[in-house]
Protein backbone atom coordinates (compact mmCIF):
# COMPACT_ATOMS: atom_id res chain seq x y z
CA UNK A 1 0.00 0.00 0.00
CA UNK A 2 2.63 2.56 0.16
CA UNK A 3 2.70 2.78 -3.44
CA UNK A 4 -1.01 5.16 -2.61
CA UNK A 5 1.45 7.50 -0.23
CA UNK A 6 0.78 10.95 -1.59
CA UNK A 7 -1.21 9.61 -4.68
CA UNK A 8 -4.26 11.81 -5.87
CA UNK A 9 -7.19 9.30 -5.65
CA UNK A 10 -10.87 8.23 -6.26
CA UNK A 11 -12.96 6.46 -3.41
CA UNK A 12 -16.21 5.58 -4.74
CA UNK A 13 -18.80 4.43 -2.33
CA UNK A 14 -20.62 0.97 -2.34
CA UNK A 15 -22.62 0.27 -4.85
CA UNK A 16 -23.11 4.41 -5.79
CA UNK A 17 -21.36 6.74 -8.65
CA UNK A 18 -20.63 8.86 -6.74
CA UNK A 19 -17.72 9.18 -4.49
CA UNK A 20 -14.77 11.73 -3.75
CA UNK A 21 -11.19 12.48 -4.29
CA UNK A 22 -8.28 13.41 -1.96
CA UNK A 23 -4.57 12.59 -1.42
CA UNK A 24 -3.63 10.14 0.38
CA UNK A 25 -1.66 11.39 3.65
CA UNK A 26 -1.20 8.03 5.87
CA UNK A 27 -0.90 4.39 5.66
CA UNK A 28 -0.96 2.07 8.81
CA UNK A 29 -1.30 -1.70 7.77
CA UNK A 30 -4.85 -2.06 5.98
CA UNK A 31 -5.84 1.38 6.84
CA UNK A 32 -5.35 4.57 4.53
CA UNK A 33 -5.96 8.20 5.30
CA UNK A 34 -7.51 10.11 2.06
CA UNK A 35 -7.35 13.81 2.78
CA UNK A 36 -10.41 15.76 0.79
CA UNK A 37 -9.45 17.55 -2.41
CA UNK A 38 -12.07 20.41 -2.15
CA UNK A 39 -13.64 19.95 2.33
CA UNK A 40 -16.85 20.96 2.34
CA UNK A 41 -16.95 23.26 4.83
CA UNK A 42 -19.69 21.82 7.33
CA UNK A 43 -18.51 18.33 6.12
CA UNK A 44 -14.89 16.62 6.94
CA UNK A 45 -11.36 17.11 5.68
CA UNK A 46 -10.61 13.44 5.53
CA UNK A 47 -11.89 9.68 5.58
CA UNK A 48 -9.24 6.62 6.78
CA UNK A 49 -10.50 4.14 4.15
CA UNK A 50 -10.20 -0.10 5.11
CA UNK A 51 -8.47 -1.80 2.68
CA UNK A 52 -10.00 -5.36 3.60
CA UNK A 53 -13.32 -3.56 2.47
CA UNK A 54 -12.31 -4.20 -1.01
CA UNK A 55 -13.80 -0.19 -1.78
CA UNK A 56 -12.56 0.74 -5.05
CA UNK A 57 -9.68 3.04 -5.21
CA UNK A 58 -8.68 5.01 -8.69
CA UNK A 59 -5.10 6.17 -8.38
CA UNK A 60 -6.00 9.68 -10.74
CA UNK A 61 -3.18 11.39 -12.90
C-alpha cells in the first residue's frame, strides 16, 4: 500500500457513482488516510478508508 502515499485518488462508495477524491496522507497496515481535495466546509477534511473492504480506489493522474 505505500505505493497510494501521496497519490491523488478516487474512493467511490458501495454500490453508488458517486464518491470523492483526496490525497492520500497516511498508511498504517490495511488502513489509509484520504485527505479531501475540495472539504466541504460543514462536512470533513478526511476519511481513513479499510483496505479489507475491497472499496474501489482510482489512483488519478
Amino acid at each position: 500500500m505505500e505505493f497510494l502515499n501521496g497519490k491523488r485518488v478516487f474512493i467511490r462508495r458501495d454500490g453508488e457513482e458517486n464518491g470523492f477524491d483526496g490525497v492520500v496522507t497516511q498508511i498504517k497496515g490495511k488502513w489509509i488516510y484520504v485527505a479531501v481535495a475540495d472539504p466541504d466546509p460543514v462536512g470533513f477534511d478526511g476519511i481513513w478508508v479499510n483496505t479489507d473492504l475491497q472499496r474501489e480506489i482510482a489512483v488519478l493522474k
